[in-house]
N, C-alpha and C. Protein backbone atom coordinates (compact mmCIF):
# COMPACT_ATOMS: atom_id res chain seq x y z
N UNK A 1 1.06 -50.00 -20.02
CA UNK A 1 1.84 -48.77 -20.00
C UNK A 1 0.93 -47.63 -19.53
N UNK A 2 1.66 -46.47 -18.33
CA UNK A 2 0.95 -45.45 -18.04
C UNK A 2 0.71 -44.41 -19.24
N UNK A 3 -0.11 -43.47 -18.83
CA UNK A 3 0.01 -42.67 -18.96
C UNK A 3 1.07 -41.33 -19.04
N UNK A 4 2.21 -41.24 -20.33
CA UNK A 4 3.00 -40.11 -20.05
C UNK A 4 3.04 -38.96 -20.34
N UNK A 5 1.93 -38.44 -20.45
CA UNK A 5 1.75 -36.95 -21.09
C UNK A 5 0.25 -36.91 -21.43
N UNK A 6 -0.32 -35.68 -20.46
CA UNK A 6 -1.58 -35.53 -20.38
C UNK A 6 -1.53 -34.05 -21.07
N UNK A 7 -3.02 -33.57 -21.66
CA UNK A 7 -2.88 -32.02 -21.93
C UNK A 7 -4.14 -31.66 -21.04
N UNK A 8 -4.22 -30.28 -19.73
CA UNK A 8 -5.23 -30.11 -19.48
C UNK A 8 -5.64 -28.86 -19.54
N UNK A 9 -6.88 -28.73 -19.01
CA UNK A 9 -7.10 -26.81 -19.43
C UNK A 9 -7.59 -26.46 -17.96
N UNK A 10 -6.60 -25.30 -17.89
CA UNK A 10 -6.76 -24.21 -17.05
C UNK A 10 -7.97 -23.20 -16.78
N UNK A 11 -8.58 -23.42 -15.73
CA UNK A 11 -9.94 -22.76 -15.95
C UNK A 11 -9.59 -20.92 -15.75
N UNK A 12 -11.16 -20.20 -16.10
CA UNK A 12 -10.74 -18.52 -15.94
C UNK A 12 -10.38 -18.42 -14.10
N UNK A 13 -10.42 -19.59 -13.43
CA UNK A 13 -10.22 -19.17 -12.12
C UNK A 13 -8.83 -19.80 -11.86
N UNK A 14 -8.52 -20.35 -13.14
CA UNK A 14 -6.74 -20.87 -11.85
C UNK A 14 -7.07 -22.44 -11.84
N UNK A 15 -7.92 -22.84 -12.58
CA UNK A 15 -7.81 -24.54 -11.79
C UNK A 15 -7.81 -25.42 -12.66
N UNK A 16 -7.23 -26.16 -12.15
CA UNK A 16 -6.78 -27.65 -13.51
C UNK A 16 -6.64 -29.03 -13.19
N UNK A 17 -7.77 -29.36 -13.97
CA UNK A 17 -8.31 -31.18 -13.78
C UNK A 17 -7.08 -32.30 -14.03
N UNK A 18 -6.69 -32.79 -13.46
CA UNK A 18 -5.85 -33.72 -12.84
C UNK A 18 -6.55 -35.00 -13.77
N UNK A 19 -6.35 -35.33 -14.73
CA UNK A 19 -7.02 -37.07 -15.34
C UNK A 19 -7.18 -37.80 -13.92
N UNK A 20 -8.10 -38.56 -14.00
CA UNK A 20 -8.52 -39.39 -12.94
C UNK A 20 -6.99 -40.91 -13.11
N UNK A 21 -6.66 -40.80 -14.43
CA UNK A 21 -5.57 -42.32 -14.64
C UNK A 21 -4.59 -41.67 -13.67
N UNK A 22 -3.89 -40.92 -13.51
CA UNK A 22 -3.00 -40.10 -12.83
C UNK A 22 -2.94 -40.36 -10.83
N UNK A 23 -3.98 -40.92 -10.71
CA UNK A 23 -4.32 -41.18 -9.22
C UNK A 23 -3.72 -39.57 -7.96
N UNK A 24 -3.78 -38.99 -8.41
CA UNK A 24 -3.68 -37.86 -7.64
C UNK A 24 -4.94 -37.41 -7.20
N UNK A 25 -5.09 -37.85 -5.53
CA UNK A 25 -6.75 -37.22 -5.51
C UNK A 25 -6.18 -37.23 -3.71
N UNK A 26 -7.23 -35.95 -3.34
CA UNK A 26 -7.10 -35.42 -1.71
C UNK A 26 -6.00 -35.07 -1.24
N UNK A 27 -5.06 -34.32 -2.22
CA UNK A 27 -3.76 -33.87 -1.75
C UNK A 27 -2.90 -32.61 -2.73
N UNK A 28 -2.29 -32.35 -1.50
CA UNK A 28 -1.66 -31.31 -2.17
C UNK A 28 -0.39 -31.16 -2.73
N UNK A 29 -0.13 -30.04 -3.58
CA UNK A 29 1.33 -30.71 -4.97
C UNK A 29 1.94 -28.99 -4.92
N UNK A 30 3.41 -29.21 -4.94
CA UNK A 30 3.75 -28.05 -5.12
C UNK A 30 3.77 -27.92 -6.97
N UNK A 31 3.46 -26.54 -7.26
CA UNK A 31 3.62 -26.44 -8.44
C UNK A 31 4.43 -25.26 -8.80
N UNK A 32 5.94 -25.72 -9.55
CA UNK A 32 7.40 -25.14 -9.75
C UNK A 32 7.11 -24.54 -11.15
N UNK A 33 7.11 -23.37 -11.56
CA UNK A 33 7.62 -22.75 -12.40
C UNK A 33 8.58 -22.79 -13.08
N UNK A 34 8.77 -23.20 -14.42
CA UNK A 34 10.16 -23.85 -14.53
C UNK A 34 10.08 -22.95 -16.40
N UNK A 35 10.20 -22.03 -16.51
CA UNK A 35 10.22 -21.32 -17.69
C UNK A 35 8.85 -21.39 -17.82
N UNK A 36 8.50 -21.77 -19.72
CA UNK A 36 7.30 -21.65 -20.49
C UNK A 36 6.44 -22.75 -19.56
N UNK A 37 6.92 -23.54 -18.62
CA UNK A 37 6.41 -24.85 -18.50
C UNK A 37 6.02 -24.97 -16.66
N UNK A 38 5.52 -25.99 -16.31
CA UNK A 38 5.20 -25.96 -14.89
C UNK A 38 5.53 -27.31 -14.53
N UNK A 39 5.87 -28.05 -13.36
CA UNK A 39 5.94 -28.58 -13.01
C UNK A 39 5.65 -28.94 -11.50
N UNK A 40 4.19 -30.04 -11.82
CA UNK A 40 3.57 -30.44 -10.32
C UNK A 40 4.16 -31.26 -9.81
N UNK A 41 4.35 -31.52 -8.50
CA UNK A 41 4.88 -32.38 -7.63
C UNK A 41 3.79 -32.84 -6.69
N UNK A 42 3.03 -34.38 -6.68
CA UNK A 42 2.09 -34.62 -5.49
C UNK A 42 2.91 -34.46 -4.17
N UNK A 43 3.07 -33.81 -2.84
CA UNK A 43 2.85 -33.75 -1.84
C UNK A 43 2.87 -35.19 -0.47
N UNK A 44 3.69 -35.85 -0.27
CA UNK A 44 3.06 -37.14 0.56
C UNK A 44 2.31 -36.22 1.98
N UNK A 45 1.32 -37.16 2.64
CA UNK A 45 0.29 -36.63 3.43
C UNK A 45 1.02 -36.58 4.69
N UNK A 46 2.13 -36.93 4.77
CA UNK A 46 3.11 -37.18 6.24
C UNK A 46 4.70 -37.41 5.68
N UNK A 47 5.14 -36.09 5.33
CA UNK A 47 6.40 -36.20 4.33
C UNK A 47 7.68 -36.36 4.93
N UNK A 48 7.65 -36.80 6.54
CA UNK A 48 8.92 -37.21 7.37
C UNK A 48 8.63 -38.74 7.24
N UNK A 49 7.50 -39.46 7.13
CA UNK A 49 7.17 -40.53 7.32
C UNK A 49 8.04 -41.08 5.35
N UNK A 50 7.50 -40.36 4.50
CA UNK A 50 7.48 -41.02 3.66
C UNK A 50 8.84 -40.68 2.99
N UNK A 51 9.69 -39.79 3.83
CA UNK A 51 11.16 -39.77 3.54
C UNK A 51 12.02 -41.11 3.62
N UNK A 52 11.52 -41.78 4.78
CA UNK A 52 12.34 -43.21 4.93
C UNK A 52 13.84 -42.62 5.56
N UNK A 53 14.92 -43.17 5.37
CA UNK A 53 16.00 -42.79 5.53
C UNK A 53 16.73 -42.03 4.69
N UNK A 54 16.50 -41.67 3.70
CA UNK A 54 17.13 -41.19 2.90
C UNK A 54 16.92 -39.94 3.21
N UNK A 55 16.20 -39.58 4.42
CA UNK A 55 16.66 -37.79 4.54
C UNK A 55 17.17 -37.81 6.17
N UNK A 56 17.36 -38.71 6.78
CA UNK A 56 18.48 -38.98 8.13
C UNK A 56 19.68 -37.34 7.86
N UNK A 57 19.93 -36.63 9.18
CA UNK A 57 20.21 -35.64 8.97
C UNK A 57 20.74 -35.51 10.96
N UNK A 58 21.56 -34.73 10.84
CA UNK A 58 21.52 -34.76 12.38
C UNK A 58 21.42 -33.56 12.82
N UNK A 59 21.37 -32.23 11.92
CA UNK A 59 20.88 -30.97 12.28
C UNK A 59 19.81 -30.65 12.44
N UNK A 60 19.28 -29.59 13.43
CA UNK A 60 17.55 -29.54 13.77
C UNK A 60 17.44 -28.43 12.70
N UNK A 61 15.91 -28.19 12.71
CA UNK A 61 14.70 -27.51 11.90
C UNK A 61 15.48 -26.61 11.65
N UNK A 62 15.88 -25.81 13.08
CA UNK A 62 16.86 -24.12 12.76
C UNK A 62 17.87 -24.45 12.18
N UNK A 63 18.63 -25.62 11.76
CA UNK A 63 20.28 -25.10 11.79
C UNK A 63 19.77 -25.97 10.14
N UNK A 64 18.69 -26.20 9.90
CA UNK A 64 18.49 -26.65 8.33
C UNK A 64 17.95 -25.17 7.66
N UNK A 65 17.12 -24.84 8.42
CA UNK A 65 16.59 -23.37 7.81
C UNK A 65 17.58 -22.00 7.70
N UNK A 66 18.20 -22.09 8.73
CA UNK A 66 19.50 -21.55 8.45
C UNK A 66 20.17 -21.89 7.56
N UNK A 67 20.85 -22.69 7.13
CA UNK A 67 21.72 -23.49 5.96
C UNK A 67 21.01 -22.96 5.01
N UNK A 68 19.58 -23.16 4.51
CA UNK A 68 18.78 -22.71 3.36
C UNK A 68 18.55 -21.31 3.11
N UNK A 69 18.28 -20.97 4.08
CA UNK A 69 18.30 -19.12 3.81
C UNK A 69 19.48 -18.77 3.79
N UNK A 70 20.89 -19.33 3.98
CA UNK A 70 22.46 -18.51 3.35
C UNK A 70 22.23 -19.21 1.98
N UNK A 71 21.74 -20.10 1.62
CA UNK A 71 22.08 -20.97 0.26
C UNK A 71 21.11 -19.72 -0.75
N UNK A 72 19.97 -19.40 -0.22
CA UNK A 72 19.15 -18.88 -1.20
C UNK A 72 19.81 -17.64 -1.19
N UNK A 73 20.24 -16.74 -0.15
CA UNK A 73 20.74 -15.59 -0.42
C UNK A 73 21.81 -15.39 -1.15
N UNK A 74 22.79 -16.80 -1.03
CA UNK A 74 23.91 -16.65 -2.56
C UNK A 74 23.49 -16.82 -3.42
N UNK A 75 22.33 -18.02 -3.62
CA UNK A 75 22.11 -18.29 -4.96
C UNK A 75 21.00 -16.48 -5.52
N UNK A 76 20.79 -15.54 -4.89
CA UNK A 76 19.69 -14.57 -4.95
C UNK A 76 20.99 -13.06 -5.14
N UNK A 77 22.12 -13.25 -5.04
CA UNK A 77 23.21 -12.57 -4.96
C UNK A 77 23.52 -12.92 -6.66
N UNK A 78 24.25 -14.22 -6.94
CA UNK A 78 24.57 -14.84 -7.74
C UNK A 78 23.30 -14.64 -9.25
N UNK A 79 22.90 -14.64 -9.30
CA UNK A 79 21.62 -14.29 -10.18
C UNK A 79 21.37 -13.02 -10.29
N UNK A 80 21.88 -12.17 -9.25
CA UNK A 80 21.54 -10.32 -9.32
C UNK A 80 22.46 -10.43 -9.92
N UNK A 81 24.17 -10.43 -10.17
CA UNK A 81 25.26 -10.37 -10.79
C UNK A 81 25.07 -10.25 -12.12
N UNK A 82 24.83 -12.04 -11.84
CA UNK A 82 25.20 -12.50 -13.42
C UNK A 82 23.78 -11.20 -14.61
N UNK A 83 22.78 -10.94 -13.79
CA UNK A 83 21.73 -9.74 -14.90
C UNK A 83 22.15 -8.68 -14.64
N UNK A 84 23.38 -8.40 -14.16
CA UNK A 84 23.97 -7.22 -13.97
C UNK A 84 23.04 -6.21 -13.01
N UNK A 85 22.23 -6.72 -12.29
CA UNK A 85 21.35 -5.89 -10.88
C UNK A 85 22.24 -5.62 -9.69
N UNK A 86 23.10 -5.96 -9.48
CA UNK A 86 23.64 -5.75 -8.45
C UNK A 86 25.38 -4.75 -8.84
C-alpha cells in the first residue's frame, strides 16, 4: 500500500519537499488553492502526448481559448452577484 497522506513543511522561502515515496521528481505541478487547503497536480512533460484520446476535440487553440475566457467571465460575473459586488 502507497503512501496516502504526507505532512510537509513549507520553508521561509515558499518551498516544499515532495517525500521521495511520492515519485514526483524534474517536473512541474500546478498548485490549486482550494480554501484552507492546496492542491498539487504533477504536470505530464508533453501533456498533448499524455492526453491520449480522451481530449480529441475538433476546435483549434483560439476557438478553445475563446470558449474559456466567455466561461470564466460568467463564471467571474456569477460570483460578483452571488457577494453582492456587482
Amino acid at each position: 500500500m502507497g503512501i496516502t497522506m504526507t505532512v510537509v513543511v513549507i520553508d521561509g522561502r515558499g518551498r516544499l519537499t515532495i517525500p521521495s515515496e511520492l515519485q514526483v521528481r524534474d517536473t512541474k505541478a500546478t498548485l490549486i488553492p482550494a480554501g484552507p487547503f492546496m492542491i498539487v497536480i504533477p504536470l505530464p512533460t508533453h501533456p498533448i502526448e499524455a492526453s491520449g484520446g480522451w481530449l480529441a476535440t475538433k476546435l483549434s487553440r483560439k476557438d478553445l481559448k475563446v470558449l474559456a475566457e466567455k466561461e470564466a467571465r460568467r463564471d467571474a460575473v456569477k460570483r460578483a452577484k452571488r457577494r453582492k459586488q456587482l
